[in-house]
Protein backbone atom coordinates (compact mmCIF):
# COMPACT_ATOMS: atom_id res chain seq x y z
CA UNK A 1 47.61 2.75 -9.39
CA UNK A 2 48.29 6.47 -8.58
CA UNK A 3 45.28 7.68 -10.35
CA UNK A 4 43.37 5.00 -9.13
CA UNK A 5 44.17 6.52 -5.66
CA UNK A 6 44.50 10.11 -6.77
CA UNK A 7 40.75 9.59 -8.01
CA UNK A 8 39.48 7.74 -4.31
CA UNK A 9 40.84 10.89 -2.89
CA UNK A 10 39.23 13.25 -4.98
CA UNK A 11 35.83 11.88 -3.89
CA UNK A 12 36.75 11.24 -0.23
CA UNK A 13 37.37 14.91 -0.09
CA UNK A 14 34.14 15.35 -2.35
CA UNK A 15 32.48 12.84 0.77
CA UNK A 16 33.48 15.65 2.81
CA UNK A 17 33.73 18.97 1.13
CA UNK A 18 29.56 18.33 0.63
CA UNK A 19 28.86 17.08 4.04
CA UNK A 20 27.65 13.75 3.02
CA UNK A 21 29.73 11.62 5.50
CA UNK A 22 29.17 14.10 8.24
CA UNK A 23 25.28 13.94 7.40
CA UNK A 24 25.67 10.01 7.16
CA UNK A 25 27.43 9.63 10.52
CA UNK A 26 25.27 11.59 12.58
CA UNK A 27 22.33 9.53 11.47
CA UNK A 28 23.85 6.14 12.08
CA UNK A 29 25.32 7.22 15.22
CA UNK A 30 21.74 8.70 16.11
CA UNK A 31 20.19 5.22 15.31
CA UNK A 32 22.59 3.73 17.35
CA UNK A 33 21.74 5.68 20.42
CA UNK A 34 18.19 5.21 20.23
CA UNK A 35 17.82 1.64 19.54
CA UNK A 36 18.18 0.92 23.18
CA UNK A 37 16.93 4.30 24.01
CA UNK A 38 13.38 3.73 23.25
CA UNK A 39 13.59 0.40 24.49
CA UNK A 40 14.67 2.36 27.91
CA UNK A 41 12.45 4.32 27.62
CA UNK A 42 9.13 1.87 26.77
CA UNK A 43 7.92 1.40 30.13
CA UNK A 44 8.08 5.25 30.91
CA UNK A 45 5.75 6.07 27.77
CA UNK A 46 3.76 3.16 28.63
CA UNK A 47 3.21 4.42 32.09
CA UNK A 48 2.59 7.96 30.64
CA UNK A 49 -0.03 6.70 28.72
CA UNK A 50 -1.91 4.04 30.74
CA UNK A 51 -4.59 6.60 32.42
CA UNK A 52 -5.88 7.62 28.68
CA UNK A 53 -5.77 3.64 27.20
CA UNK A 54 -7.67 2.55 30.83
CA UNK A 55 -10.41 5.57 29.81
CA UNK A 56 -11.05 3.40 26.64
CA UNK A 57 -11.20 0.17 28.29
CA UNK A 58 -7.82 -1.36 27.64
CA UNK A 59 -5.73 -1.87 30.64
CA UNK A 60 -1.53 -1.38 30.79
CA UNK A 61 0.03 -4.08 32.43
CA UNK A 62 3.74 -4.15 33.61
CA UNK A 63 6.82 -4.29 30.53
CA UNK A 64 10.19 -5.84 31.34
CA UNK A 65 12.36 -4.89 29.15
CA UNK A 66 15.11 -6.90 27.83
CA UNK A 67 17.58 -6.77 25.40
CA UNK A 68 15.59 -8.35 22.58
CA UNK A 69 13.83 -4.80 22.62
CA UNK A 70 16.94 -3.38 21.65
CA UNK A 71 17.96 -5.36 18.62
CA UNK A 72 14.22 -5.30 17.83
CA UNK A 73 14.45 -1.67 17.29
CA UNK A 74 17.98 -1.91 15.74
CA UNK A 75 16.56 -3.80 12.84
CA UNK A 76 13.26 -1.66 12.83
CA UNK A 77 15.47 1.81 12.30
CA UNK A 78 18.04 0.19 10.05
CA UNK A 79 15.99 0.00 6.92
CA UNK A 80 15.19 3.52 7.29
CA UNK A 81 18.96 3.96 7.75
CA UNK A 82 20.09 2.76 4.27
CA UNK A 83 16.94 4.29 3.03
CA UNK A 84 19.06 7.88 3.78
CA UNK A 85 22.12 6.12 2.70
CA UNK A 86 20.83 5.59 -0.70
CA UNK A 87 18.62 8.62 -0.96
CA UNK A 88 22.14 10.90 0.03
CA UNK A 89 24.55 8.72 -2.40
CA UNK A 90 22.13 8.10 -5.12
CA UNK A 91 23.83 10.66 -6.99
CA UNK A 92 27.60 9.55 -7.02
CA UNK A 93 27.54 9.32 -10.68
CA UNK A 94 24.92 11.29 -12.01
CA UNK A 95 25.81 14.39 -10.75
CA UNK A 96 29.01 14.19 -12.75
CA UNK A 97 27.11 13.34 -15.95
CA UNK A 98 25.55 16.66 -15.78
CA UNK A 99 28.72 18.82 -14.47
CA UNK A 100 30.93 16.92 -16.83
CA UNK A 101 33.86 16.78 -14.51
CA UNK A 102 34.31 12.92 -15.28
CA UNK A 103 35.15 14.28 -18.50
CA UNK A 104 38.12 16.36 -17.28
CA UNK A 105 39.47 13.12 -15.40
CA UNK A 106 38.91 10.99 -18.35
CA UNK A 107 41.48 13.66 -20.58
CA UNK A 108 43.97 12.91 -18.19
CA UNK A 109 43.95 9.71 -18.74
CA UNK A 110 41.75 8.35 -15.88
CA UNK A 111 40.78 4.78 -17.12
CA UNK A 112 37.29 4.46 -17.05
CA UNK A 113 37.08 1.17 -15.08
CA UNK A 114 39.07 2.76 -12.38
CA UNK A 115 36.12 5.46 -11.85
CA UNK A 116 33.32 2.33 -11.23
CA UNK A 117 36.45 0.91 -8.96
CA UNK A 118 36.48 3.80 -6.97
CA UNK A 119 33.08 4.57 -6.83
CA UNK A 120 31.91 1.10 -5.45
CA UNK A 121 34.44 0.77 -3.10
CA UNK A 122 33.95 4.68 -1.52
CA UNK A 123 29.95 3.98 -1.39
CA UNK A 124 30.92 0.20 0.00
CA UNK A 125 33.39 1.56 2.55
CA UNK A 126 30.69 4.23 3.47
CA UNK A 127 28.39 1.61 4.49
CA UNK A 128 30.22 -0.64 6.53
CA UNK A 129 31.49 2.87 8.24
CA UNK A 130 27.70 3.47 8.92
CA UNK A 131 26.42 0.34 9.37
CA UNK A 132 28.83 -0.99 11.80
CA UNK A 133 29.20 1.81 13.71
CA UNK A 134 25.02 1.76 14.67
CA UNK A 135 25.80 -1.82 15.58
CA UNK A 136 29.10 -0.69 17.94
CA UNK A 137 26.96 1.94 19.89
CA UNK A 138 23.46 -0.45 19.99
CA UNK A 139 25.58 -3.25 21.28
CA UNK A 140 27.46 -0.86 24.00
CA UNK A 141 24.45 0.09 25.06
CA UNK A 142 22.40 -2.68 24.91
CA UNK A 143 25.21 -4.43 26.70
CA UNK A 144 25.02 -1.92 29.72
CA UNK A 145 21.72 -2.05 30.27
CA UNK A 146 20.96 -5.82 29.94
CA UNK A 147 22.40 -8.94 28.42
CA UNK A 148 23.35 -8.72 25.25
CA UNK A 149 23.78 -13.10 24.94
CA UNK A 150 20.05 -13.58 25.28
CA UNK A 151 20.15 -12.67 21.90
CA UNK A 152 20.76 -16.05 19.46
CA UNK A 153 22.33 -15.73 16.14
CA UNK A 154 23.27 -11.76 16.64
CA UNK A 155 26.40 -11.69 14.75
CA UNK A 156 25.43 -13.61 11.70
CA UNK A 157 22.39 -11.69 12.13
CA UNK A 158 23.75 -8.53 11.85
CA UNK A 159 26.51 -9.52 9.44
CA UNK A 160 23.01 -10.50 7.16
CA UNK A 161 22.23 -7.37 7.00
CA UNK A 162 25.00 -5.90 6.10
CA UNK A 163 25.62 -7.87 3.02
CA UNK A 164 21.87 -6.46 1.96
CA UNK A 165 23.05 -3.17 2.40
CA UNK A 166 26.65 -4.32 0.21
CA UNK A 167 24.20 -5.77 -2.66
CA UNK A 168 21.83 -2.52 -2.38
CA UNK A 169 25.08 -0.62 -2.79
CA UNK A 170 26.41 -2.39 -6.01
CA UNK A 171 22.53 -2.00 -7.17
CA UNK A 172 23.38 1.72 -7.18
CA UNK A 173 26.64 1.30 -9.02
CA UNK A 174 25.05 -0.39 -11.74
CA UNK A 175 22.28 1.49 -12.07
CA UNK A 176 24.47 4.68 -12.24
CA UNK A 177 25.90 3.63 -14.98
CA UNK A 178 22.93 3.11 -16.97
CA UNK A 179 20.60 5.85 -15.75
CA UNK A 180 20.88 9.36 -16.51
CA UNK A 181 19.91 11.47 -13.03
CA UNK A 182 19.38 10.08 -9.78
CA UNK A 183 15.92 9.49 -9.81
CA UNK A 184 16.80 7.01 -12.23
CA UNK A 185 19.18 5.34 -10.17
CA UNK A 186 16.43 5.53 -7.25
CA UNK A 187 13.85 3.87 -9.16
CA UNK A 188 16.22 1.13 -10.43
CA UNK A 189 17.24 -0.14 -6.52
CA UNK A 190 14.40 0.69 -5.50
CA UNK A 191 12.65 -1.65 -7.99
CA UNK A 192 14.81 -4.74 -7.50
CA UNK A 193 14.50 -4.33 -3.68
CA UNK A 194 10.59 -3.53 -3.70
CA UNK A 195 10.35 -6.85 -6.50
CA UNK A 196 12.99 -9.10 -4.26
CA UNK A 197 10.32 -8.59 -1.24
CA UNK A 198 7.33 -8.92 -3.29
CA UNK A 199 8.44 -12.78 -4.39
CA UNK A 200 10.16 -13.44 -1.04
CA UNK A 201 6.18 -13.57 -0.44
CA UNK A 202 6.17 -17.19 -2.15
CA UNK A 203 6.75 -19.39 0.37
CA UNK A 204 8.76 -21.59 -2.27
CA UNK A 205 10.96 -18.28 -3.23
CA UNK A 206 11.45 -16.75 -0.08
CA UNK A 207 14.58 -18.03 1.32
CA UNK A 208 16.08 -17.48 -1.75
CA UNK A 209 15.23 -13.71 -1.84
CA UNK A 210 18.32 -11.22 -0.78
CA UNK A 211 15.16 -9.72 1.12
CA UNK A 212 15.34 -12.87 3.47
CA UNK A 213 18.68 -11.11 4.80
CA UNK A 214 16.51 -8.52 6.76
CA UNK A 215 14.55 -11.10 8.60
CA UNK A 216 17.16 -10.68 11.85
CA UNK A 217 14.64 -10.87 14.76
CA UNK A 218 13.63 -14.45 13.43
CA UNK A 219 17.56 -14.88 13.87
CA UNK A 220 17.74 -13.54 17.40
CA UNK A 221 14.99 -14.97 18.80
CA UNK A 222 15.38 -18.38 17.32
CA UNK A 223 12.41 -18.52 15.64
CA UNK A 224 14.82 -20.15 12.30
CA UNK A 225 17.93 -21.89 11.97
CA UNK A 226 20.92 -20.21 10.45
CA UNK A 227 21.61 -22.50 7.69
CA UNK A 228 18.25 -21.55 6.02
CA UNK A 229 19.90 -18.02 5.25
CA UNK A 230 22.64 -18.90 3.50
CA UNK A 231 21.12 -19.69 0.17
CA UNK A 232 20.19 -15.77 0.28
CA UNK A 233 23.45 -15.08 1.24
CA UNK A 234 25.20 -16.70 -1.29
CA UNK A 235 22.61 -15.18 -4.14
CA UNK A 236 22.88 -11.49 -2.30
CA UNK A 237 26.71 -11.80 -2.18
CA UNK A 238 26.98 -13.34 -6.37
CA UNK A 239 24.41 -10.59 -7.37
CA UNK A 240 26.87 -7.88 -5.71
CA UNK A 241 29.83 -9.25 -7.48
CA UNK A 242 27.78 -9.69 -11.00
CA UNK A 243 26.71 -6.12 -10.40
CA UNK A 244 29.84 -4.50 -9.55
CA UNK A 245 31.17 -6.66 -12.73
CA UNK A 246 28.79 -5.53 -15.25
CA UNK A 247 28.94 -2.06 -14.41
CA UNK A 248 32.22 -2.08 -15.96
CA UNK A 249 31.57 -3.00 -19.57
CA UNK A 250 28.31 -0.73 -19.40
CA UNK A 251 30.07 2.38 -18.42
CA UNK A 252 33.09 1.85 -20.55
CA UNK A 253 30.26 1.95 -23.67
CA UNK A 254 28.73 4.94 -21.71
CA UNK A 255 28.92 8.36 -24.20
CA UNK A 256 29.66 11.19 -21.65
């Protein structure tokens, strides 16, 4: 267990010594701020704009803005979010391919499960971090402005989305461990993501798609029952575990 935690320290200090968690915080925390920021701020750029949309015949009428706006935008920004996420972590394991510091580790008698151990669980901690942190700051702020319980569903909503982002994250783990450079690793998530959306498409597939997770305005405006997610939930939450599992085996066979 020592080098297991000797190891998580080395790349929480890596996290840092690069800038990658102060680079990751600052953009969730600026998501946060301006979910219910440009909500605020609709009516104002609405207003700002009606004399040019009335010159072209469409006419402006009053906004109220609630706090639906807010978690509107929250789930608007927070694919682009984990887009950074997995753009800035993408190489967690590729870039010590090419350095060959695993190597070092591995001499001194690092057990090579123990790196994919660490490695999930620093990228999964990382996330929640992130993730839940936008959601602390929307929710403040949502919940000063207006009224944050018009909003059905907003917890298991949220907590939806977050288990994407945990099965996007063990995508990357198990991708790193078969691909040799990042864009590798990029292409792979990227893939299974762009293909889960593709058949959530098929009306007969869709609710079994992880993809169905990001649906949260259908949550939070009650457009859907609850229930109907959990078959994606289930499937997004066994897919992270298989993933996380697999990577194992594959990176023990890995020649470094």
């Amino acid at each position: 267990m020592k080098s297991l935690f000797a190891f998580m320290k080395k790349e929480i200090l890596e996290q840092i010594r690069t800038g990658k968690i102060i680079l990751l915080g600052l953009l969730f925390v600026l998501f946060g701020i301006m979910n219910p920021a440009i909500a605020k701020l609709t009516p104002w750029i609405l207003e700002s704009v009606a004399d040019t949309m009335e010159s072209s015949g469409m006419v402006i009428t009053s906004v109220t803005i609630t706090a639906m706006d807010s978690w509107t935008q929250f789930f608007k920004n927070i694919p682009i979010g984990l887009i950074a996420f997995v753009l800035i972590e993408s190489s967690i394991l590729t870039k010590e391919y090419s350095s060959g510091t695993l190597i070092l580790s591995l001499t001194k008698g690092l057990e090579r499960f123990k790196v994919v151990v660490t490695k999930a669980t620093v990228l999964t901690v990382l996330w929640t971090i992130c993730y839940w942190m936008c959601f602390g700051i929307t929710y403040g702020y949502t919940a000063y402005f207006w009224d944050n319980s018009i909003a059905q569903n907003l917890i298991f909503s949220i907590v939806c989305w977050w288990v994407f982002g945990v099965m996007v994250v063990a995508l990357m783990v198990v991708f790193s461990t078969l691909a040799k450079s990042n864009t590798g690793v990029l292409c792979g998530t990227g893939g299974v993501v762009f293909a889960s959306y593709m058949l959530g498409m098929l009306p007969k597939c869709s609710k079994y798609m992880p993809s169905y997770l990001t649906d949260g305005n259908s949550l939070i405006y009650g457009l859907t029952d609850a229930e109907k997610y959990m078959p994606s939930l289930i499937i997004a939450a066994g897919l992270s575990v298989i993933c996380l599992v697999i990577s194992i085996p594959i990176f023990n066979k890995r020649h470094l």
